[in-house]
N, C-alpha and C. Protein backbone atom coordinates (compact mmCIF):
# COMPACT_ATOMS: atom_id res chain seq x y z
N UNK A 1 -87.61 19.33 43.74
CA UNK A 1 -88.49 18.55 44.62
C UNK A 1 -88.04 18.76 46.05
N UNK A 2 -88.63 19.19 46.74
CA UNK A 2 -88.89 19.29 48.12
C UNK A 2 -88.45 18.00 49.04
N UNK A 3 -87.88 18.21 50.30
CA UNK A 3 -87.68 16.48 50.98
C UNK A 3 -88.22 16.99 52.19
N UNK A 4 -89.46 17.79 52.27
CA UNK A 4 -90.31 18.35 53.33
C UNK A 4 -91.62 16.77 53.21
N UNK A 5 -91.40 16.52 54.82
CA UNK A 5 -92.28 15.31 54.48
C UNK A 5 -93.89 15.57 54.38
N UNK A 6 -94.75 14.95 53.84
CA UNK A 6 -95.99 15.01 53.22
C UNK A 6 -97.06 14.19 53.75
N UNK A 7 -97.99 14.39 54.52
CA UNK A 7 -98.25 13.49 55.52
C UNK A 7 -99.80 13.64 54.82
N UNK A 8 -100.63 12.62 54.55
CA UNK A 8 -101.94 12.23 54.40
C UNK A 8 -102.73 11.71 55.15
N UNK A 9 -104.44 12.07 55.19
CA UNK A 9 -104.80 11.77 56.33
C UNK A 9 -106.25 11.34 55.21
N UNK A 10 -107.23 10.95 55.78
CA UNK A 10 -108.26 10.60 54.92
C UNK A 10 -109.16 11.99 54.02
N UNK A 11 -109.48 13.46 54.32
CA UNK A 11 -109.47 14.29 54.26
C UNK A 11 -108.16 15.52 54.25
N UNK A 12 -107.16 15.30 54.77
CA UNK A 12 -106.12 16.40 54.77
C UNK A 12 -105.11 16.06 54.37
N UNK A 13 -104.31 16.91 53.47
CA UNK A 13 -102.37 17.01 53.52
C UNK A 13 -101.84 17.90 54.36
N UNK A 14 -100.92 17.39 54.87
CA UNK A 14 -100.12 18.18 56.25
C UNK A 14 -99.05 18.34 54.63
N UNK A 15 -98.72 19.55 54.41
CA UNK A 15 -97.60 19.86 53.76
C UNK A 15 -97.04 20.98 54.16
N UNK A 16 -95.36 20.88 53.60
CA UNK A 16 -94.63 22.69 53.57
C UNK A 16 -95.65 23.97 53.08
N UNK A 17 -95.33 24.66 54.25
CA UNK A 17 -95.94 25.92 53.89
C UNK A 17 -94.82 27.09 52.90
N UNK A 18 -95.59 27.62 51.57
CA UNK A 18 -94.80 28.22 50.96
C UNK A 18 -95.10 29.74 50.99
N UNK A 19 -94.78 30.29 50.32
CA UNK A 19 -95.39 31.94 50.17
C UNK A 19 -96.53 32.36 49.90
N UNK A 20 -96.83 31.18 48.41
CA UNK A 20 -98.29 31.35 48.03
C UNK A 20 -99.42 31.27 49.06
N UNK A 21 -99.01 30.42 50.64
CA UNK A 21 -99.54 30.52 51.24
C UNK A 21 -99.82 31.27 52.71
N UNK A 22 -99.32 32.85 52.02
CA UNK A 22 -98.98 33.74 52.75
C UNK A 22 -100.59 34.66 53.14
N UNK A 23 -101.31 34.57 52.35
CA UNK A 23 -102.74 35.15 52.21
C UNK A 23 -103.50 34.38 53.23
N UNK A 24 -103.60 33.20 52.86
CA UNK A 24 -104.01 31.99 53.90
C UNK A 24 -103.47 31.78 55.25
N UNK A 25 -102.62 31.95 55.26
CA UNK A 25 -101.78 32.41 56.88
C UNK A 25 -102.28 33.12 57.69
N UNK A 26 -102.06 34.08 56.80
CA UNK A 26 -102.67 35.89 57.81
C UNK A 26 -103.66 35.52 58.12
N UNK A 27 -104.73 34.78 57.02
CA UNK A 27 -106.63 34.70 57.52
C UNK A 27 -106.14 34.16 58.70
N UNK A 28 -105.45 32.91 59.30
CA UNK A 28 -105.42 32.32 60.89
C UNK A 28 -104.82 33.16 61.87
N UNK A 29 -103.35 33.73 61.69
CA UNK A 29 -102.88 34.14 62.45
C UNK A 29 -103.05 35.63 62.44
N UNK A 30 -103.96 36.02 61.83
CA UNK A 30 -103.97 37.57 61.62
C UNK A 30 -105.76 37.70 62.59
N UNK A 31 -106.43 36.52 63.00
CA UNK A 31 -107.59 36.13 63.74
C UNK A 31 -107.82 35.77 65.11
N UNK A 32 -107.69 37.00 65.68
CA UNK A 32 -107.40 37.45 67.16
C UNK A 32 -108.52 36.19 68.03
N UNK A 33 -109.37 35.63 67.70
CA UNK A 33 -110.55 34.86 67.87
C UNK A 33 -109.35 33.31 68.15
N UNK A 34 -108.86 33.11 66.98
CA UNK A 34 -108.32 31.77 66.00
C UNK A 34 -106.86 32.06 67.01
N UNK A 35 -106.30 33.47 67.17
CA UNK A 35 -105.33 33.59 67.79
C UNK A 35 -104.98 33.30 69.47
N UNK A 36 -105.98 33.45 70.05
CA UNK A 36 -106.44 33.98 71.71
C UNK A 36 -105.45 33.15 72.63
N UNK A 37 -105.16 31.67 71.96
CA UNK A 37 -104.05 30.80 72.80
C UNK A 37 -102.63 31.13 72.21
N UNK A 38 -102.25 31.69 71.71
CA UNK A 38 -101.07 31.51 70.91
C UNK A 38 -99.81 32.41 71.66
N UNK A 39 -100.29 33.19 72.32
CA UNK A 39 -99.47 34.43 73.30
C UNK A 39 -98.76 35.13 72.59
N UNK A 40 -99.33 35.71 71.00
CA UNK A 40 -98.61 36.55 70.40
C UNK A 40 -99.21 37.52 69.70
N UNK A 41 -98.91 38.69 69.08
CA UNK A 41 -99.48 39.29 68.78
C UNK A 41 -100.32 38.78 67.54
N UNK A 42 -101.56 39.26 66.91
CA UNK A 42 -101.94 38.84 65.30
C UNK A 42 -101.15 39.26 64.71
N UNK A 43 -100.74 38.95 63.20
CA UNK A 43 -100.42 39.48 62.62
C UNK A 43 -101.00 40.54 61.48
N UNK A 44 -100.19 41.32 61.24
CA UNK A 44 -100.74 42.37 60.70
C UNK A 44 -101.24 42.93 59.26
N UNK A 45 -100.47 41.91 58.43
CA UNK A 45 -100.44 42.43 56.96
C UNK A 45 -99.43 41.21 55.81
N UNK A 46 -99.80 40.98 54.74
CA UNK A 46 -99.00 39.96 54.05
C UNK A 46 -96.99 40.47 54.64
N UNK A 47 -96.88 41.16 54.62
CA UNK A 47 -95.52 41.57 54.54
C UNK A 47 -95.22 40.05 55.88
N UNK A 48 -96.19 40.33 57.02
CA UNK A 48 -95.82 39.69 58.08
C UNK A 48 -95.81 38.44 58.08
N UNK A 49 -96.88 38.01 57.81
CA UNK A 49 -96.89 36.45 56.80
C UNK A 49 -95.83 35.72 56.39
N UNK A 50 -95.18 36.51 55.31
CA UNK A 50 -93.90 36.06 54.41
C UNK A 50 -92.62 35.81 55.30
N UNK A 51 -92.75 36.98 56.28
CA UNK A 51 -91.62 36.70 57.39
C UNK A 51 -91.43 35.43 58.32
N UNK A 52 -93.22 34.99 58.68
CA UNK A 52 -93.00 34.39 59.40
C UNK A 52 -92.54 32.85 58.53
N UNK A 53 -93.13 32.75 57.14
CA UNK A 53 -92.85 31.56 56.20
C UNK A 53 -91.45 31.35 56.42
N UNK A 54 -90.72 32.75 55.96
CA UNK A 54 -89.22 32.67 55.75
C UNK A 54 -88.70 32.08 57.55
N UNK A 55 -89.14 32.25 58.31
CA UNK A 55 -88.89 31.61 59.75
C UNK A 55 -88.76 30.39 59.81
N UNK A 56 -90.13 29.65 59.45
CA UNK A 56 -90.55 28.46 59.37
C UNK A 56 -89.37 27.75 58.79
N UNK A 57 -88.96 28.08 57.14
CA UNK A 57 -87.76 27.65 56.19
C UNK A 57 -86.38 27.69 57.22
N UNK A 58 -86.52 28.97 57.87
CA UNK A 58 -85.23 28.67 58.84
C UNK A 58 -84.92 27.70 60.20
N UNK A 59 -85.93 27.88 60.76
CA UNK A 59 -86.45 26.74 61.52
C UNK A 59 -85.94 25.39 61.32
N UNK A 60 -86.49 25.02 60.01
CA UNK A 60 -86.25 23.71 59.55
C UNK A 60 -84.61 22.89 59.16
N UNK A 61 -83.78 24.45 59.18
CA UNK A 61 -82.32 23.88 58.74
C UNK A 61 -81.70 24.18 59.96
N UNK A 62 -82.36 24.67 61.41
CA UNK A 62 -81.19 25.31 62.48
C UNK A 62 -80.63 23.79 62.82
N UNK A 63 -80.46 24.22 64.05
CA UNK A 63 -79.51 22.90 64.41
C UNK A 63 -80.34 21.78 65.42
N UNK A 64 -81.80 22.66 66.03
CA UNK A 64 -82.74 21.77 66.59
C UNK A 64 -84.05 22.01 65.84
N UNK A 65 -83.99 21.68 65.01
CA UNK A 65 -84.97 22.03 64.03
C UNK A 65 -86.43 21.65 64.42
N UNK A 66 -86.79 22.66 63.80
CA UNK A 66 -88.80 22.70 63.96
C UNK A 66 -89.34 22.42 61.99
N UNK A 67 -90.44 22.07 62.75
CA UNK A 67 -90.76 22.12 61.14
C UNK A 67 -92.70 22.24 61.63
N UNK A 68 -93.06 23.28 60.17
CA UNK A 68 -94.24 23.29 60.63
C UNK A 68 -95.52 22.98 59.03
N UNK A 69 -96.35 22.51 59.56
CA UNK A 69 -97.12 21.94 58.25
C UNK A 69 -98.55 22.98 57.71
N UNK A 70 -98.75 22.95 56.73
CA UNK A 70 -99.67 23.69 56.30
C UNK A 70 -100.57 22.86 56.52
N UNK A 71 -102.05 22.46 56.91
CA UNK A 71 -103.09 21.44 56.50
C UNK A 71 -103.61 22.18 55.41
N UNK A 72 -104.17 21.07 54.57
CA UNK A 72 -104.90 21.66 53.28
C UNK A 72 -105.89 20.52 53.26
N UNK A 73 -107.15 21.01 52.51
CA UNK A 73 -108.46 20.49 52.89
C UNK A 73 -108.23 19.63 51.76
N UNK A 74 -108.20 18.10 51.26
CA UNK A 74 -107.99 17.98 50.11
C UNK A 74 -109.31 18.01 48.94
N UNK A 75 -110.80 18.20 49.18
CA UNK A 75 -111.58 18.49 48.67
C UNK A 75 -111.29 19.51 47.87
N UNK A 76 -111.10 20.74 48.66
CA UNK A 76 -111.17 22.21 47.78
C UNK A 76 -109.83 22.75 47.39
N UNK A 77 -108.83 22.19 48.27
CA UNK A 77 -107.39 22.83 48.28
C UNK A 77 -108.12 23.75 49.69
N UNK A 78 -108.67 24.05 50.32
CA UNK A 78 -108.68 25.50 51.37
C UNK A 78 -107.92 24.94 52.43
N UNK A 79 -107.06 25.96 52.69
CA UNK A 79 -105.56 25.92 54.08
C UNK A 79 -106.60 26.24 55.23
N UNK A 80 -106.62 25.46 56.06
CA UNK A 80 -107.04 25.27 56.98
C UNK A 80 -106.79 25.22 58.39
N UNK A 81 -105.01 25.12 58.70
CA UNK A 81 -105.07 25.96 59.72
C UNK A 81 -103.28 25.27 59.77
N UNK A 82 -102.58 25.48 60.82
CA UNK A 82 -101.04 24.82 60.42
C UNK A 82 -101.10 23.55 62.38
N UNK A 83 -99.74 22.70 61.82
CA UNK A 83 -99.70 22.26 62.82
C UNK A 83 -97.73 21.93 62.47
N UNK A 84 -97.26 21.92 64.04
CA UNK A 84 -96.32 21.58 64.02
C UNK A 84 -95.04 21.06 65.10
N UNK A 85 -93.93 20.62 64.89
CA UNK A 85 -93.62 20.07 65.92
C UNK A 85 -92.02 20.93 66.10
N UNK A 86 -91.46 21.06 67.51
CA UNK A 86 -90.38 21.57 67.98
C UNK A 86 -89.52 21.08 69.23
N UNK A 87 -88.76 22.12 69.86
CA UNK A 87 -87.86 21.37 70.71
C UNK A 87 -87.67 19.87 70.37
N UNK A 88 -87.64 19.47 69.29
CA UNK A 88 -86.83 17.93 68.77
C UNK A 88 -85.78 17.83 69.21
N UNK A 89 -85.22 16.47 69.76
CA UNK A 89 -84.24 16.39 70.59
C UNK A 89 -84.26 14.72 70.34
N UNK A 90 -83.58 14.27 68.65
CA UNK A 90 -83.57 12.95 68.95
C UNK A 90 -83.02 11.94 69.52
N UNK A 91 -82.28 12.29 70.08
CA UNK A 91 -81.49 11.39 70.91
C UNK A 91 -81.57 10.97 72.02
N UNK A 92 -83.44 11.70 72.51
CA UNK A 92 -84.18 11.41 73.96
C UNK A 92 -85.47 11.03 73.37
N UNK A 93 -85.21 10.95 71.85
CA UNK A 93 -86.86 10.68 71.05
C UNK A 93 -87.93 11.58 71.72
N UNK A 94 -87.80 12.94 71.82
CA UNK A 94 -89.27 13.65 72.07
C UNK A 94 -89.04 14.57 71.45
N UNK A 95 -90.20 15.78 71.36
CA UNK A 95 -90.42 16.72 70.70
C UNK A 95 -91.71 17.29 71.54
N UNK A 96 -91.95 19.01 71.28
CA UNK A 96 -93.03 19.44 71.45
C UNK A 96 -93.78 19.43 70.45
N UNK A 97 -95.59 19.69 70.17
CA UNK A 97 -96.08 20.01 69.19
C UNK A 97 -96.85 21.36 69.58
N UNK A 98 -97.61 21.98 68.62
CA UNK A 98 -97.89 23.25 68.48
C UNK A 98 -99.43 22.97 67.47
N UNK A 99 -100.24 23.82 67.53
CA UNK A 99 -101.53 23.98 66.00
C UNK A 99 -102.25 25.00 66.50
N UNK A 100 -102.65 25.70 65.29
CA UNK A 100 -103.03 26.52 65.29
C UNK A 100 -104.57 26.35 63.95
N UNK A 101 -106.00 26.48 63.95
CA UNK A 101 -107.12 26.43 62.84
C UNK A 101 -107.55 27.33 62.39
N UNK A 102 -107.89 27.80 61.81
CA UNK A 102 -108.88 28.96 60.88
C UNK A 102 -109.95 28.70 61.82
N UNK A 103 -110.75 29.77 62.25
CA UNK A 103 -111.84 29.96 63.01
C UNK A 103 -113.20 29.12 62.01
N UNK A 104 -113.02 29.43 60.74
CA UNK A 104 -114.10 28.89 59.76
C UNK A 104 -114.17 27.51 59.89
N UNK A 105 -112.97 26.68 60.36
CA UNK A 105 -112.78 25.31 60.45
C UNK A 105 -112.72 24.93 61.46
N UNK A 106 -113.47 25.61 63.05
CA UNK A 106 -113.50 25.12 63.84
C UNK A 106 -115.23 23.95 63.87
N UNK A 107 -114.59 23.04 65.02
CA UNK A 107 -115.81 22.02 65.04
C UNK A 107 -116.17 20.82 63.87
N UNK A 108 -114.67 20.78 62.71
CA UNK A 108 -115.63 19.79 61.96
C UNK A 108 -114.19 18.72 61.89
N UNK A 109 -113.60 18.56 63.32
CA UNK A 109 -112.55 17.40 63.43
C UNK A 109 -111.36 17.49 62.20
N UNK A 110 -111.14 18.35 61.86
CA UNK A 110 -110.08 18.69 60.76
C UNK A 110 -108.48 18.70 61.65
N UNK A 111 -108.59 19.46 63.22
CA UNK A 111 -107.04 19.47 63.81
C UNK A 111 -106.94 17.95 64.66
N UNK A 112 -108.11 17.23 64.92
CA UNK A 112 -108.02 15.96 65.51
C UNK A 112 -107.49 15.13 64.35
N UNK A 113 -108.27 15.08 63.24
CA UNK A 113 -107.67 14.39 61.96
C UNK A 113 -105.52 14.62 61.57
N UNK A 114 -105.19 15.57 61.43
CA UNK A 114 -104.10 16.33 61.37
C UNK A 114 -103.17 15.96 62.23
N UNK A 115 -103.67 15.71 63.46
CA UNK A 115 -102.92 15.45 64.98
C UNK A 115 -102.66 14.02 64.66
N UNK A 116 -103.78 13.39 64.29
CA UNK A 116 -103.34 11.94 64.34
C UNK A 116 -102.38 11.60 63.23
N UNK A 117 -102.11 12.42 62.13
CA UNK A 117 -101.53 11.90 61.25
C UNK A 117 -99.99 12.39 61.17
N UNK A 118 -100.08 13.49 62.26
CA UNK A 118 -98.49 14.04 62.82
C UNK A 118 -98.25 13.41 63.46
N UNK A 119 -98.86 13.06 64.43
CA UNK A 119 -98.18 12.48 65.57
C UNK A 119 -97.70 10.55 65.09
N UNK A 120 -98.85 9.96 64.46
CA UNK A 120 -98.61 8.72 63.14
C UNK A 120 -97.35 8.90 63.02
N UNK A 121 -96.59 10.00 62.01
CA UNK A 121 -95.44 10.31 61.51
C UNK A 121 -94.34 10.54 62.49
N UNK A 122 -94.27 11.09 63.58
CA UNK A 122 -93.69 11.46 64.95
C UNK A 122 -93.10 9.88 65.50
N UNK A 123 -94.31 9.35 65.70
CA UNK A 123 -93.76 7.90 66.62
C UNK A 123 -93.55 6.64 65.88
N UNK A 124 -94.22 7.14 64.18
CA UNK A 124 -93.77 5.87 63.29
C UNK A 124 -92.43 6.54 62.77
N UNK A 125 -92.43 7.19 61.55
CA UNK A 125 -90.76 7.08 60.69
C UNK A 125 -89.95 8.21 61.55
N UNK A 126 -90.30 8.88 62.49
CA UNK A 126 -89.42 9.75 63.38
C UNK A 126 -88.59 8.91 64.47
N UNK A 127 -89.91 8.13 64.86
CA UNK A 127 -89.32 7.01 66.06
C UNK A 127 -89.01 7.72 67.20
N UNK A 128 -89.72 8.77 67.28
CA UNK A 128 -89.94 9.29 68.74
C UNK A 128 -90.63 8.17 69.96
N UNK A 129 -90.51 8.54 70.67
CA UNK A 129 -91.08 7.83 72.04
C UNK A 129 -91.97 9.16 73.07
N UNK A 130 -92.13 10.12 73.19
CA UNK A 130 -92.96 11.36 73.69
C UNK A 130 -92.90 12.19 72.95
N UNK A 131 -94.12 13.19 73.34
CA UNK A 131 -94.67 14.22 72.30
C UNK A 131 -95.34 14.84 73.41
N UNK A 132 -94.37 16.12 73.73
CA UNK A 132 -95.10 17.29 75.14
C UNK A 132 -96.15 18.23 74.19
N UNK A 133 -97.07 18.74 74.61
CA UNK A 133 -97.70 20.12 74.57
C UNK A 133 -97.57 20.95 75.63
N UNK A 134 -98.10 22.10 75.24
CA UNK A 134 -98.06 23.24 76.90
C UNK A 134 -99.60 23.34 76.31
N UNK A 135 -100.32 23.27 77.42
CA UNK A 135 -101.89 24.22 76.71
C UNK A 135 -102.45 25.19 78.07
N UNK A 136 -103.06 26.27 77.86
CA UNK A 136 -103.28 27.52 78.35
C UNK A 136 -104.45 26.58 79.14
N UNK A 137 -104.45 26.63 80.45
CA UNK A 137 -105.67 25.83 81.78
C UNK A 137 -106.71 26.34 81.48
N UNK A 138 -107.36 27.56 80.49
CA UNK A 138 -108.81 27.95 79.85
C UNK A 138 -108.94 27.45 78.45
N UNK A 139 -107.95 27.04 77.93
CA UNK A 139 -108.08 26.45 76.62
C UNK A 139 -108.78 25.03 76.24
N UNK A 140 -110.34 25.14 77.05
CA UNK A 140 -111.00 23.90 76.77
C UNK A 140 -110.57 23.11 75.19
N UNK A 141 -111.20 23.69 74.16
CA UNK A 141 -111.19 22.83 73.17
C UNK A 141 -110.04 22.08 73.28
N UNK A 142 -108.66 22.69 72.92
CA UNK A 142 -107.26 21.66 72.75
C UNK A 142 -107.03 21.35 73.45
N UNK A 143 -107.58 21.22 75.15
CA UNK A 143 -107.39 20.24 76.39
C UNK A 143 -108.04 19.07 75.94
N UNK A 144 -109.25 19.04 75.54
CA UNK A 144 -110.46 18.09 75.18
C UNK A 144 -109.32 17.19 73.90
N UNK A 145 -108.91 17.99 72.71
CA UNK A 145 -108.53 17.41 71.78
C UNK A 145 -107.39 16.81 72.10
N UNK A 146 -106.17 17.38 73.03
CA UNK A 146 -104.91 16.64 73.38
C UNK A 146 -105.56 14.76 74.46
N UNK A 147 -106.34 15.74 75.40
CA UNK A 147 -106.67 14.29 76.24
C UNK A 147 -107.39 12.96 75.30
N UNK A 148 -108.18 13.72 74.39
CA UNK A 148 -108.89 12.42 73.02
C UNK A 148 -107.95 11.74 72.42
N UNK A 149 -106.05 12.84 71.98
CA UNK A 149 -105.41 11.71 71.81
C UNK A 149 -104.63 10.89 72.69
N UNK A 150 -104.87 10.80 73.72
CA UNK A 150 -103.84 10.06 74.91
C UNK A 150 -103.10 10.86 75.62
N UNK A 151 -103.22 12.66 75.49
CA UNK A 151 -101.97 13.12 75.79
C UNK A 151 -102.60 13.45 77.75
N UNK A 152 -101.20 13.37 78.79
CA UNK A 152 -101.79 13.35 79.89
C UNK A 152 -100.80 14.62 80.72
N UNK A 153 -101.51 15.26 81.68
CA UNK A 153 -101.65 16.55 82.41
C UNK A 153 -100.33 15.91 82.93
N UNK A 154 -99.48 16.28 82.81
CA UNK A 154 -98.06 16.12 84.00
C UNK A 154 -98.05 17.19 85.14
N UNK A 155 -98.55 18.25 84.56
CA UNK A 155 -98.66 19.43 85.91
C UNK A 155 -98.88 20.76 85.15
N UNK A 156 -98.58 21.63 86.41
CA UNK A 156 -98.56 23.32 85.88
C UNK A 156 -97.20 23.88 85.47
N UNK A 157 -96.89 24.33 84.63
CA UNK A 157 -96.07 25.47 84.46
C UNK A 157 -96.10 26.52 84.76
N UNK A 158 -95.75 26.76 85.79
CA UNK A 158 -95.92 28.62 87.10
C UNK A 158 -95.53 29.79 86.19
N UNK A 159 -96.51 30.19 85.99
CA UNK A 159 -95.76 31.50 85.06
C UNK A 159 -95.18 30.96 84.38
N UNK A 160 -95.53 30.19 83.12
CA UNK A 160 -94.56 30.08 82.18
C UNK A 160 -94.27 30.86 80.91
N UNK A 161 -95.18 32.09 80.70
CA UNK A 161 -94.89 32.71 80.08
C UNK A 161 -95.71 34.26 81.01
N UNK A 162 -94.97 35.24 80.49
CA UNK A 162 -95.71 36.67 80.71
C UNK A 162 -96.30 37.11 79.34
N UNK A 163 -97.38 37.50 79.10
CA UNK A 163 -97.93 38.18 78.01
C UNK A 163 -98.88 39.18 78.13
N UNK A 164 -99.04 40.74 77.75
CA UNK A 164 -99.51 41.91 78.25
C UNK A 164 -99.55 41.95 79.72
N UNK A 165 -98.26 41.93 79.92
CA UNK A 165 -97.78 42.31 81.42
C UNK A 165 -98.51 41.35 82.35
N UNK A 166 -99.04 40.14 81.98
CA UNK A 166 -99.41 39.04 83.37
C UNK A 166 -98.83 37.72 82.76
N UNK A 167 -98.74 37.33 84.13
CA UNK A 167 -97.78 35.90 84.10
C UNK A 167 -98.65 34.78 84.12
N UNK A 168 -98.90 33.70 82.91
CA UNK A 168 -99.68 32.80 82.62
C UNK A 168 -99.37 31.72 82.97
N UNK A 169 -99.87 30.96 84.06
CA UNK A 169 -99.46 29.05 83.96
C UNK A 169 -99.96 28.56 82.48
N UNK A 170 -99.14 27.17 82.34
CA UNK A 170 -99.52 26.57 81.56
C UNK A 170 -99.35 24.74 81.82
N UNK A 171 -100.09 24.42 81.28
CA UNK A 171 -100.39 23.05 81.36
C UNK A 171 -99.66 22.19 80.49
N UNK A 172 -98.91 21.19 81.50
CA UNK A 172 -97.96 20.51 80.64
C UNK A 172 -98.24 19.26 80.36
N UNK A 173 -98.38 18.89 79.15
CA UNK A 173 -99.00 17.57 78.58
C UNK A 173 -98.10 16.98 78.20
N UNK A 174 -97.98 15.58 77.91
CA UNK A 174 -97.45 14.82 77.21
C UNK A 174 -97.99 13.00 76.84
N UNK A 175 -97.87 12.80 75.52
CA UNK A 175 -98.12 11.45 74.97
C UNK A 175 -97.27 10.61 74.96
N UNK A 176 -96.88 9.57 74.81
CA UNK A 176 -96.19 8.38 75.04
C UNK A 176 -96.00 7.30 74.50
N UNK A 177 -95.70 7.13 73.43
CA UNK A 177 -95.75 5.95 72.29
C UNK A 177 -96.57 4.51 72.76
N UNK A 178 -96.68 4.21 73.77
CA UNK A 178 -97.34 3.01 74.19
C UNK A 178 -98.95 3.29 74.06
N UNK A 179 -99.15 4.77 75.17
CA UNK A 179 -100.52 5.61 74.92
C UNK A 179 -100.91 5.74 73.36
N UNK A 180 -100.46 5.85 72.80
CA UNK A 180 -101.25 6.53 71.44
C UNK A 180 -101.04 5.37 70.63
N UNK A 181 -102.74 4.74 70.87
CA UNK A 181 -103.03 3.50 70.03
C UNK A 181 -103.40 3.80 68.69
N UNK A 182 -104.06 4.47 68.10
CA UNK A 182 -104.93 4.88 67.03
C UNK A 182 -104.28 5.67 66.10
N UNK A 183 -102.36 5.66 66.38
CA UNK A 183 -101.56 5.99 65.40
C UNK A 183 -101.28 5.26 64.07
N UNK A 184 -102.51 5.69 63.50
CA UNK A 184 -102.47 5.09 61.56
C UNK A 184 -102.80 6.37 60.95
N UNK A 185 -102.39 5.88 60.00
CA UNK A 185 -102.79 7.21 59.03
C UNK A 185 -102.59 6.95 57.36
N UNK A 186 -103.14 7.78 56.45
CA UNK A 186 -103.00 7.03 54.92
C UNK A 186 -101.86 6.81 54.50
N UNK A 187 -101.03 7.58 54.45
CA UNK A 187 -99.62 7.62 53.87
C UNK A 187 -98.59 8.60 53.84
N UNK A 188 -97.43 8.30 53.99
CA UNK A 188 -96.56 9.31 53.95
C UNK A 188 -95.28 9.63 52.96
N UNK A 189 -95.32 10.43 52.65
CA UNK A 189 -94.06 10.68 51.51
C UNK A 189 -93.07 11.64 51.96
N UNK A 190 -91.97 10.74 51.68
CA UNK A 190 -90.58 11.34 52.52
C UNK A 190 -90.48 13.28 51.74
């Protein structure tokens, strides 16, 4: 048994991503469309997939650990896109978060659903107090979706990353445990 926590939402499970869900991966991150904010290359082929799983697993035991969730649709079982959280640093209670959707699952509130039930988990049994994003200043949709949950523009990041040789600002967000009223969610299993 797994002690990867299991987060429920009225429609979704945020769970560990395993191998089996290495096919399902690639469909998102191998989707230059699904990819366009992410500042990395697609990926290329199951081989790449598995690597990045085996990352994720490592991730989760370093010493500032990340951990990242599979969403799964609970109607059909279909993986639907991942979400997850990093730079954890509990002893200042914050963390960054990260998500990424399947292009097929854009528009039907599946990463707003997901968000609320991470972030639920983040400021309830984590007991965080902030939750930063970075989001790309053309990245309408997840500007729209971070500001719907409370999260607020602190500023620019000047060049905060270079990717195919140009230097990208990025937009630095962050939520605030007082801000984020509408943190409920169905249930969670350690």
């Amino acid at each position: 048994m797994s002690d990867f926590p299991v987060i429920q939402t009225e429609r979704l499970v945020l769970r560990e991503i395993v191998h089996a869900d290495a096919p399902a991966l690639l469909g998102i991150h191998g989707d230059s469309t699904a990819m366009r904010y992410m500042f990395c290359e697609p990926m290329h082929d199951l081989e790449e997939s598995h690597q990045w799983i085996g990352r994720f697993v490592a991730e989760r035991h370093a010493a500032m650990p990340a951990l990242r969730w599979g969403i799964e649709r609970k109607s059909d079982g279909a993986f639907v896109g991942t979400c997850g959280m990093y730079e954890l640093v509990p002893a200042w209670q914050r963390c960054s978060i990260g998500y990424a959707l399947a292009s097929f699952a854009f528009g039907l509130g599946y990463m707003r659903e997901a968000l609320v039930g991470l972030i639920g988990w983040l400021l309830g049994p984590m007991q965080l107090n902030r939750i930063g994003a970075e989001i790309h200043p053309t990245n309408e949709p997840s500007l729209r979706l971070a500001r719907g949950l409370g999260f607020e523009v602190e500023g620019t990041l000047r060049q905060a990353i270079v990717w195919k040789e140009q230097a990208q600002d990025l937009l630095q967000l962050a939520l605030i445990k007082p801000d984020f009223i509408s943190a409920t969610f169905v249930s969670h299993h350690p």
